[in-house]
PDB file of N, CA and C in Angstrom:
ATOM      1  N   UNK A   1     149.729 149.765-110.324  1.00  0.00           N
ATOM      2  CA  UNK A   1     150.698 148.722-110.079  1.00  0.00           C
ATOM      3  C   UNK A   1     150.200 147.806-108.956  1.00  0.00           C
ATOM      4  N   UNK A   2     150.396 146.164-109.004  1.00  0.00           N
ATOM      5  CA  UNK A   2     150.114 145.695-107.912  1.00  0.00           C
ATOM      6  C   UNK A   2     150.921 145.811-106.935  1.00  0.00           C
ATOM      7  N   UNK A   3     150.022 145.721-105.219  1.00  0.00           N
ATOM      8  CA  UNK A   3     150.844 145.877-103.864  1.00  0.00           C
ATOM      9  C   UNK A   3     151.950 145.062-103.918  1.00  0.00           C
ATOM     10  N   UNK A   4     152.307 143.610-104.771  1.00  0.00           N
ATOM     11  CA  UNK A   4     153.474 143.190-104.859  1.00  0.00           C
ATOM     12  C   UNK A   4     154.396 143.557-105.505  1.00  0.00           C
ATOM     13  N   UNK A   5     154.459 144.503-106.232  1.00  0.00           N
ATOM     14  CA  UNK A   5     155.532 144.955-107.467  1.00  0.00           C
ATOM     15  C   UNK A   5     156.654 145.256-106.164  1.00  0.00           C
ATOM     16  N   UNK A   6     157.953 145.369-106.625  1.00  0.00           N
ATOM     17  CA  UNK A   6     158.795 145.403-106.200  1.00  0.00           C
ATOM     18  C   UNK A   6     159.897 145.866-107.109  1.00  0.00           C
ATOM     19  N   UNK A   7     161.009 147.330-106.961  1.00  0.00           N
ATOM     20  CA  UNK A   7     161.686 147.539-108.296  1.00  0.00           C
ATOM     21  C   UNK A   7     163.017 146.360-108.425  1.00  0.00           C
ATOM     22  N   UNK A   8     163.121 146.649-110.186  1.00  0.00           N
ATOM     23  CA  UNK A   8     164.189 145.424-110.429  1.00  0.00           C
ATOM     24  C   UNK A   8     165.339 145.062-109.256  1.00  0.00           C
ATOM     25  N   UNK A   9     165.998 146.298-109.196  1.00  0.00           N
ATOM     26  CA  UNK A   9     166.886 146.194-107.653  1.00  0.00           C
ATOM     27  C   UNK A   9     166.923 145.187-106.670  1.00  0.00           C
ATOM     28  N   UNK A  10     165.759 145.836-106.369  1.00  0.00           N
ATOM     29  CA  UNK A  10     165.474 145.375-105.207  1.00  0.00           C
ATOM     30  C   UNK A  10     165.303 143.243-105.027  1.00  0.00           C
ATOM     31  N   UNK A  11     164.357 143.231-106.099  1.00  0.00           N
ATOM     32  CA  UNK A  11     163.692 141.685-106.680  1.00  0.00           C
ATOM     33  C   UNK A  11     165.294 140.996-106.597  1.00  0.00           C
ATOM     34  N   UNK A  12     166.238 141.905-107.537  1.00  0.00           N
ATOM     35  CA  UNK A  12     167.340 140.767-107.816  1.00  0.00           C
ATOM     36  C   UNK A  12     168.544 140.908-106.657  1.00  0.00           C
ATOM     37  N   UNK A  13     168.642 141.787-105.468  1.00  0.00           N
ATOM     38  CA  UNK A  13     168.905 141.409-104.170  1.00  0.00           C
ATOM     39  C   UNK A  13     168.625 140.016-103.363  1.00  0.00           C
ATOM     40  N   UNK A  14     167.075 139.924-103.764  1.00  0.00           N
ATOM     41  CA  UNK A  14     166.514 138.758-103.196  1.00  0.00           C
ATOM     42  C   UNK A  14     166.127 138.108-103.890  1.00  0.00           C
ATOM     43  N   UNK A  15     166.865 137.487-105.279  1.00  0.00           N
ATOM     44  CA  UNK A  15     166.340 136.613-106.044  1.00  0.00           C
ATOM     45  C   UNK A  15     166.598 135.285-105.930  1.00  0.00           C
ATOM     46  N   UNK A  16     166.030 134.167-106.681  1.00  0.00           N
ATOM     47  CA  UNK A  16     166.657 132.490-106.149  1.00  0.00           C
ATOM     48  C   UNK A  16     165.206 132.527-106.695  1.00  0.00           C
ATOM     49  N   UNK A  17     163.958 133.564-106.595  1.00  0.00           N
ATOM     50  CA  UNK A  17     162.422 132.327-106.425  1.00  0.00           C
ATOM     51  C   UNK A  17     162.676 131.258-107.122  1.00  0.00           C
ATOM     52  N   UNK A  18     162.828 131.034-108.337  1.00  0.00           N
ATOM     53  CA  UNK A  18     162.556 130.127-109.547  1.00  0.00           C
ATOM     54  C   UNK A  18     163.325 128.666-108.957  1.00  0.00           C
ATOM     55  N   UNK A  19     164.791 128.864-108.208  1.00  0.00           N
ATOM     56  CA  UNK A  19     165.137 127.808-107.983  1.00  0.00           C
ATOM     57  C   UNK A  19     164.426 127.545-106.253  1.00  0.00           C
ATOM     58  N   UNK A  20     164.609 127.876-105.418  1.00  0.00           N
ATOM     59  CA  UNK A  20     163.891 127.532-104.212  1.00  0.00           C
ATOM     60  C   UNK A  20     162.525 126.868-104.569  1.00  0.00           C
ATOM     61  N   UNK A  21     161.919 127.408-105.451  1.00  0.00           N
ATOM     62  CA  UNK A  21     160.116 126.857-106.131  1.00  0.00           C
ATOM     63  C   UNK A  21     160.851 125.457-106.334  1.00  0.00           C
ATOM     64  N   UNK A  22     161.373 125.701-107.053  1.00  0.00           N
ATOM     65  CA  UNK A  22     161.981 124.613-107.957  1.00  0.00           C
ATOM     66  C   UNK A  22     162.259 123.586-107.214  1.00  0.00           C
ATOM     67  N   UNK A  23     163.241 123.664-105.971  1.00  0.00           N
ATOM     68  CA  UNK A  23     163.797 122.573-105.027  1.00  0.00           C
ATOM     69  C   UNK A  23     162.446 122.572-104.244  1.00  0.00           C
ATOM     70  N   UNK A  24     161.660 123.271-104.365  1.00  0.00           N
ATOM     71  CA  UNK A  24     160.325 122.602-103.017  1.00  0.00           C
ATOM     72  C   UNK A  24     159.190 121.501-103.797  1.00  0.00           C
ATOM     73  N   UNK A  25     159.040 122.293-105.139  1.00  0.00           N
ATOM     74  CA  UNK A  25     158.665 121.236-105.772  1.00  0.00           C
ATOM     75  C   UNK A  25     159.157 119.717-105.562  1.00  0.00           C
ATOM     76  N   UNK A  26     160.398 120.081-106.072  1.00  0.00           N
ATOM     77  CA  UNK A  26     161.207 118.049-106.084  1.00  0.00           C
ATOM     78  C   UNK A  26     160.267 117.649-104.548  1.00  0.00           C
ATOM     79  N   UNK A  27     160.710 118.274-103.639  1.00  0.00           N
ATOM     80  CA  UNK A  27     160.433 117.620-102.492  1.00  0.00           C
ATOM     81  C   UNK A  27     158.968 117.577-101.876  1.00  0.00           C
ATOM     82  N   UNK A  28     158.434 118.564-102.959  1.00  0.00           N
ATOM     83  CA  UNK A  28     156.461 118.187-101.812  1.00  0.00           C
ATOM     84  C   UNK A  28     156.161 116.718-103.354  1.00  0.00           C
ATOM     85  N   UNK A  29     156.854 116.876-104.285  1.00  0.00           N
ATOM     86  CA  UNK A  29     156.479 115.295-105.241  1.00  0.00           C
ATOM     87  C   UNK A  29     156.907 114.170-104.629  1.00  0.00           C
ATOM     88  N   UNK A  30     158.138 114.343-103.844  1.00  0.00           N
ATOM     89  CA  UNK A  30     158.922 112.637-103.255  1.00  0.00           C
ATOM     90  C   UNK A  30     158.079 112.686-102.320  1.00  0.00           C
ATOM     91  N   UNK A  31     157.353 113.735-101.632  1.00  0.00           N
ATOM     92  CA  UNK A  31     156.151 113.720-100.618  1.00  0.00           C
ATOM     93  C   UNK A  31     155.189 112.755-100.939  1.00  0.00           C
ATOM     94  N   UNK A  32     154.784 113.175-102.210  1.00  0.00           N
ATOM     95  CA  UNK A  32     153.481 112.836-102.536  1.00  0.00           C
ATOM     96  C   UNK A  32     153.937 111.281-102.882  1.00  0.00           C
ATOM     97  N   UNK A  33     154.431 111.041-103.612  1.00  0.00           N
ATOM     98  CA  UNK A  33     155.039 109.604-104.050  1.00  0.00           C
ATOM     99  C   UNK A  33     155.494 108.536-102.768  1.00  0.00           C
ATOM    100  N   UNK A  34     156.248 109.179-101.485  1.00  0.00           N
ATOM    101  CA  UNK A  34     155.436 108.524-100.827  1.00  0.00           C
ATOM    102  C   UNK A  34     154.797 107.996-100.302  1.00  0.00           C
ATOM    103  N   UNK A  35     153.915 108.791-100.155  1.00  0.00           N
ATOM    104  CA  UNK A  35     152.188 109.057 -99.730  1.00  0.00           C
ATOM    105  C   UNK A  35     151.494 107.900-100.396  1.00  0.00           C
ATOM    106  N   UNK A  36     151.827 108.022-101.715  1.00  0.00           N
ATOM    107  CA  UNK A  36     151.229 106.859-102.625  1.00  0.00           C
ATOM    108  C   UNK A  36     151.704 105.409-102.157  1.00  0.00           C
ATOM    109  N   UNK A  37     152.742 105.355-102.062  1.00  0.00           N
ATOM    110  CA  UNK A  37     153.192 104.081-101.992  1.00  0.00           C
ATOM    111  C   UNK A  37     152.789 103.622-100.182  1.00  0.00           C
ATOM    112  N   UNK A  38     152.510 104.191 -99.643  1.00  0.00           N
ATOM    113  CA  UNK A  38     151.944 104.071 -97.987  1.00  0.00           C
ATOM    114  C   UNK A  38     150.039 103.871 -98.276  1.00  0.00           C
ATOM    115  N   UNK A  39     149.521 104.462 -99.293  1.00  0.00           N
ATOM    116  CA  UNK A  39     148.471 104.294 -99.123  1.00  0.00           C
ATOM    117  C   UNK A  39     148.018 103.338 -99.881  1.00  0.00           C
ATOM    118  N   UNK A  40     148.978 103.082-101.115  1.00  0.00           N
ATOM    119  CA  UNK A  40     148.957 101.485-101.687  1.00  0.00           C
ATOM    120  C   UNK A  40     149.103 100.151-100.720  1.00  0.00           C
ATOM    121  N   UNK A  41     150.176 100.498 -99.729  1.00  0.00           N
ATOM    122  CA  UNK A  41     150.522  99.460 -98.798  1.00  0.00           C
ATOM    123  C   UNK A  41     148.890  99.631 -97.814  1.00  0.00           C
ATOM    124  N   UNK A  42     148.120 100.598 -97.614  1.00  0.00           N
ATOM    125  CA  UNK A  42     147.336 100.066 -96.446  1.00  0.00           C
ATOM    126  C   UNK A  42     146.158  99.767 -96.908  1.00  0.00           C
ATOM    127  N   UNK A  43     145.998 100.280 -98.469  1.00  0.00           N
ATOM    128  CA  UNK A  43     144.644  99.078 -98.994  1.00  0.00           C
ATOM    129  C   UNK A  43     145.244  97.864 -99.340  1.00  0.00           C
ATOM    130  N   UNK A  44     146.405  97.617 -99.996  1.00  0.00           N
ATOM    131  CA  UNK A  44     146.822  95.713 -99.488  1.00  0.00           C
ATOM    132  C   UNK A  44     146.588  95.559 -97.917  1.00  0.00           C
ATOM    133  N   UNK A  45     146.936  95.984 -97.427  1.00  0.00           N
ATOM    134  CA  UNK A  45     146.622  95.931 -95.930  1.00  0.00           C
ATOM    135  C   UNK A  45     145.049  95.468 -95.411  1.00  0.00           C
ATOM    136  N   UNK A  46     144.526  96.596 -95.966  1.00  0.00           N
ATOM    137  CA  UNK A  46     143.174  96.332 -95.594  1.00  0.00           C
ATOM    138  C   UNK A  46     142.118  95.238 -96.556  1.00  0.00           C
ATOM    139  N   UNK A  47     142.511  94.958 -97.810  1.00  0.00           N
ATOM    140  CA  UNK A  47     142.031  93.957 -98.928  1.00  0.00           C
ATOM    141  C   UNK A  47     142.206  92.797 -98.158  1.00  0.00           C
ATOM    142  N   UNK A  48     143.572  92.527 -97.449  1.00  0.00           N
ATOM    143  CA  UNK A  48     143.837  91.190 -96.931  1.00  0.00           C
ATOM    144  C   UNK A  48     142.996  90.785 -95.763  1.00  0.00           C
ATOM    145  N   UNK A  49     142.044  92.007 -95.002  1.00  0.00           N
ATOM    146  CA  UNK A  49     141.751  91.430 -94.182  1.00  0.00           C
ATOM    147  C   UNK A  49     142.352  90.934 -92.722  1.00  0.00           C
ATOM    148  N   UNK A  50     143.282  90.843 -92.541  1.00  0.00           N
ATOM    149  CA  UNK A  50     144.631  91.019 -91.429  1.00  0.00           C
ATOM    150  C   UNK A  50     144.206  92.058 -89.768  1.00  0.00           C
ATOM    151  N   UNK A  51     143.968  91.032 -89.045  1.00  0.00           N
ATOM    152  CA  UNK A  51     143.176  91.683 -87.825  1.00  0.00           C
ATOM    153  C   UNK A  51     144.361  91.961 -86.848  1.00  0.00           C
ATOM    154  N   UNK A  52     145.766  91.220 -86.854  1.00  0.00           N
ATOM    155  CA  UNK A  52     146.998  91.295 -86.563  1.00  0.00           C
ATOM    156  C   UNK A  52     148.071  91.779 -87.238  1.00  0.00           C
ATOM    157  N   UNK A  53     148.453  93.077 -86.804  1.00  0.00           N
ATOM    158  CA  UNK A  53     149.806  93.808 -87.556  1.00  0.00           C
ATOM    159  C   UNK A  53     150.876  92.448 -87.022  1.00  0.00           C
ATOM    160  N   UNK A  54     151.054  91.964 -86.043  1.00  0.00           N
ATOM    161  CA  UNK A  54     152.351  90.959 -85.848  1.00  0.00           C
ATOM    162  C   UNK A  54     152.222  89.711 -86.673  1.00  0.00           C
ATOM    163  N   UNK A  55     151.138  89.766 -87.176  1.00  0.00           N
ATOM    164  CA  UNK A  55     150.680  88.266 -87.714  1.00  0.00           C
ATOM    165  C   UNK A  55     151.071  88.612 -89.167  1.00  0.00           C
ATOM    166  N   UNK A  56     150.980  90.040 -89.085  1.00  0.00           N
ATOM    167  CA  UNK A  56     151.028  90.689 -90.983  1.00  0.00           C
ATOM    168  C   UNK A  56     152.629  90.637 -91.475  1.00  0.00           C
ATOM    169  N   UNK A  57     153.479  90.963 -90.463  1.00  0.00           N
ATOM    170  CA  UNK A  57     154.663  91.517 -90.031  1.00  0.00           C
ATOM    171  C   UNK A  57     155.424  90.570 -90.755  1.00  0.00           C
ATOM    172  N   UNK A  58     155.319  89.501 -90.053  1.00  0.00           N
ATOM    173  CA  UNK A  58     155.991  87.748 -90.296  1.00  0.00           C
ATOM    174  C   UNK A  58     155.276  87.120 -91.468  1.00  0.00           C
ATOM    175  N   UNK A  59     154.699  87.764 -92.475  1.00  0.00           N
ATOM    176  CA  UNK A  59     153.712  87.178 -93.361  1.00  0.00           C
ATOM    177  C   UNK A  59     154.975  87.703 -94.655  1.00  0.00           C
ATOM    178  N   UNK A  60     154.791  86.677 -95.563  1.00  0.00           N
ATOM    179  CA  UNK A  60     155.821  86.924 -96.811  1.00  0.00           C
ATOM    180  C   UNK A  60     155.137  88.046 -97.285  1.00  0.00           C
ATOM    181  N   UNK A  61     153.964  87.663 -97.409  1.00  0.00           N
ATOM    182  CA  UNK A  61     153.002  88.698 -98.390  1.00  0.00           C
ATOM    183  C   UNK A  61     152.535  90.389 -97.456  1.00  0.00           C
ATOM    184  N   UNK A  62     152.624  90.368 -96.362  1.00  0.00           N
ATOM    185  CA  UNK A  62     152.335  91.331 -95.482  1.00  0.00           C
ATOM    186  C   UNK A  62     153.112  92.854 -96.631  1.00  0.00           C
ATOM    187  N   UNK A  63     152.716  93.631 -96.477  1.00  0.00           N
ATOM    188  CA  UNK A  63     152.934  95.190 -97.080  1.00  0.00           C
ATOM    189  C   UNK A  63     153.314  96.082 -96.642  1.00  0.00           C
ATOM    190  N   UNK A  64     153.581  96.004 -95.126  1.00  0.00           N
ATOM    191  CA  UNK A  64     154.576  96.582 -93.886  1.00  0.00           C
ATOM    192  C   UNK A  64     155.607  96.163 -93.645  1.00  0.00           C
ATOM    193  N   UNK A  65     156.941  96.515 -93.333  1.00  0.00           N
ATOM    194  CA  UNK A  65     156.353  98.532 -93.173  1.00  0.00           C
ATOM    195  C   UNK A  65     157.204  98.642 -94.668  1.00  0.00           C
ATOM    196  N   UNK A  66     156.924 100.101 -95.031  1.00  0.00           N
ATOM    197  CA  UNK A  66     156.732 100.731 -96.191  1.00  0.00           C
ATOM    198  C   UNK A  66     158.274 100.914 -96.449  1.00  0.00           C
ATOM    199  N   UNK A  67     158.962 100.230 -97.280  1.00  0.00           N
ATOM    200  CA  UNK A  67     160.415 100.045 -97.921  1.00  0.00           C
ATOM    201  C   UNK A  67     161.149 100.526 -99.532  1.00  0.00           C
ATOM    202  N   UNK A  68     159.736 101.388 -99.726  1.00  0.00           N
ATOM    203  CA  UNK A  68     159.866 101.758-101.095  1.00  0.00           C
ATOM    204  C   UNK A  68     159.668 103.584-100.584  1.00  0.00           C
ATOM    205  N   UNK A  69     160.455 103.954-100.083  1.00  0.00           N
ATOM    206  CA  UNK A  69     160.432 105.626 -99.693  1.00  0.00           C
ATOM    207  C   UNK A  69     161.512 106.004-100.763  1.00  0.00           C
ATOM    208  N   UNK A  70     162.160 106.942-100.914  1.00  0.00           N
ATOM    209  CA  UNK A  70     162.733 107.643-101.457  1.00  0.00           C
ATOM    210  C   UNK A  70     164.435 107.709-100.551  1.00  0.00           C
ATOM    211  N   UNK A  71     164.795 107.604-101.191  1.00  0.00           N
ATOM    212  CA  UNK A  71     166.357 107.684-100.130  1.00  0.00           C
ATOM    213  C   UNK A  71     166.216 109.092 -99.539  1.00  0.00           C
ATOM    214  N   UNK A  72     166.042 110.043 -99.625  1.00  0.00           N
ATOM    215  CA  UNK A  72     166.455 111.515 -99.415  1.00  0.00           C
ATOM    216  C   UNK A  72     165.556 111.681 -98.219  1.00  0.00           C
ATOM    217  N   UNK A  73     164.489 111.304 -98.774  1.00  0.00           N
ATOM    218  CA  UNK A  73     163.309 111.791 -97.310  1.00  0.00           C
ATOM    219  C   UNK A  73     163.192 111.035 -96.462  1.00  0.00           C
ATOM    220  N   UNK A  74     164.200 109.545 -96.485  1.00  0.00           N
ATOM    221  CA  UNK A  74     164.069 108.708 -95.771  1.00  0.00           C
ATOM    222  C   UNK A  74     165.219 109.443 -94.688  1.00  0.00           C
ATOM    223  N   UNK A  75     166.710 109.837 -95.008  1.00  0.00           N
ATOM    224  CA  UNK A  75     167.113 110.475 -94.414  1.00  0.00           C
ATOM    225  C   UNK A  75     167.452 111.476 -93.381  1.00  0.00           C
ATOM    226  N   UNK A  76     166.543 112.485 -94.596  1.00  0.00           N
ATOM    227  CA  UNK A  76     165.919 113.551 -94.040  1.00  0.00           C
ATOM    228  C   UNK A  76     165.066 113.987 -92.979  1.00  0.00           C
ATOM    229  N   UNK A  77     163.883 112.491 -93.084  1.00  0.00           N
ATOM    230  CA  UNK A  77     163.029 112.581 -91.750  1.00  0.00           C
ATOM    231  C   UNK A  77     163.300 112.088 -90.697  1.00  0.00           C
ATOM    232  N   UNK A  78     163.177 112.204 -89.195  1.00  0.00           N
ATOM    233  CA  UNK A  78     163.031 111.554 -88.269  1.00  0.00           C
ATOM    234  C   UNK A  78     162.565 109.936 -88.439  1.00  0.00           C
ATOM    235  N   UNK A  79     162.421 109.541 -89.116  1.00  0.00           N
ATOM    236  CA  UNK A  79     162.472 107.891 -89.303  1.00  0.00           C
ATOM    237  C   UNK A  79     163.571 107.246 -89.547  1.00  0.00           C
ATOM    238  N   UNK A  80     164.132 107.598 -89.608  1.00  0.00           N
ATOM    239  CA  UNK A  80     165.325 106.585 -89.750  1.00  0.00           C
ATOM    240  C   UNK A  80     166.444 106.577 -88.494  1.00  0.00           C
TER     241      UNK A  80
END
């Protein structure tokens, strides 16, 4: 038997894995997504050439700061 086996009992005392997996998933993907959308914004960033973040800031076209987050993790994190 492997060192993790554990009897039925016991497993369904402490069961949930499937949903806890489940809810960490959702949240390391709105992670990753994002991640994406921040690292999309800093190659526009860096394509443009832009030697001034204040100059970028006040620019229609500027890609800062990053306004396409996710409501939940926007919340959730210390940024807001």
């Amino acid at each position: 038997m492997p060192s993790c086996w554990r009897p039925a009992a016991t497993t369904a005392a402490h069961g949930g894995l499937q949903e806890r997996a489940a809810a960490k998933l959702a949240e390391v993907d709105a992670k990753i997504a994002d991640l994406a959308t921040i690292r999309t914004a800093l190659v526009v960033a860096v394509e443009a050439g832009r030697d001034d973040l204040t100059v970028c800031a006040f620019s229609a076209c500027c890609p800062i700061p990053f306004t396409e987050f996710t409501e939940e993790n926007c919340r959730a994190g210390p940024c807001c």
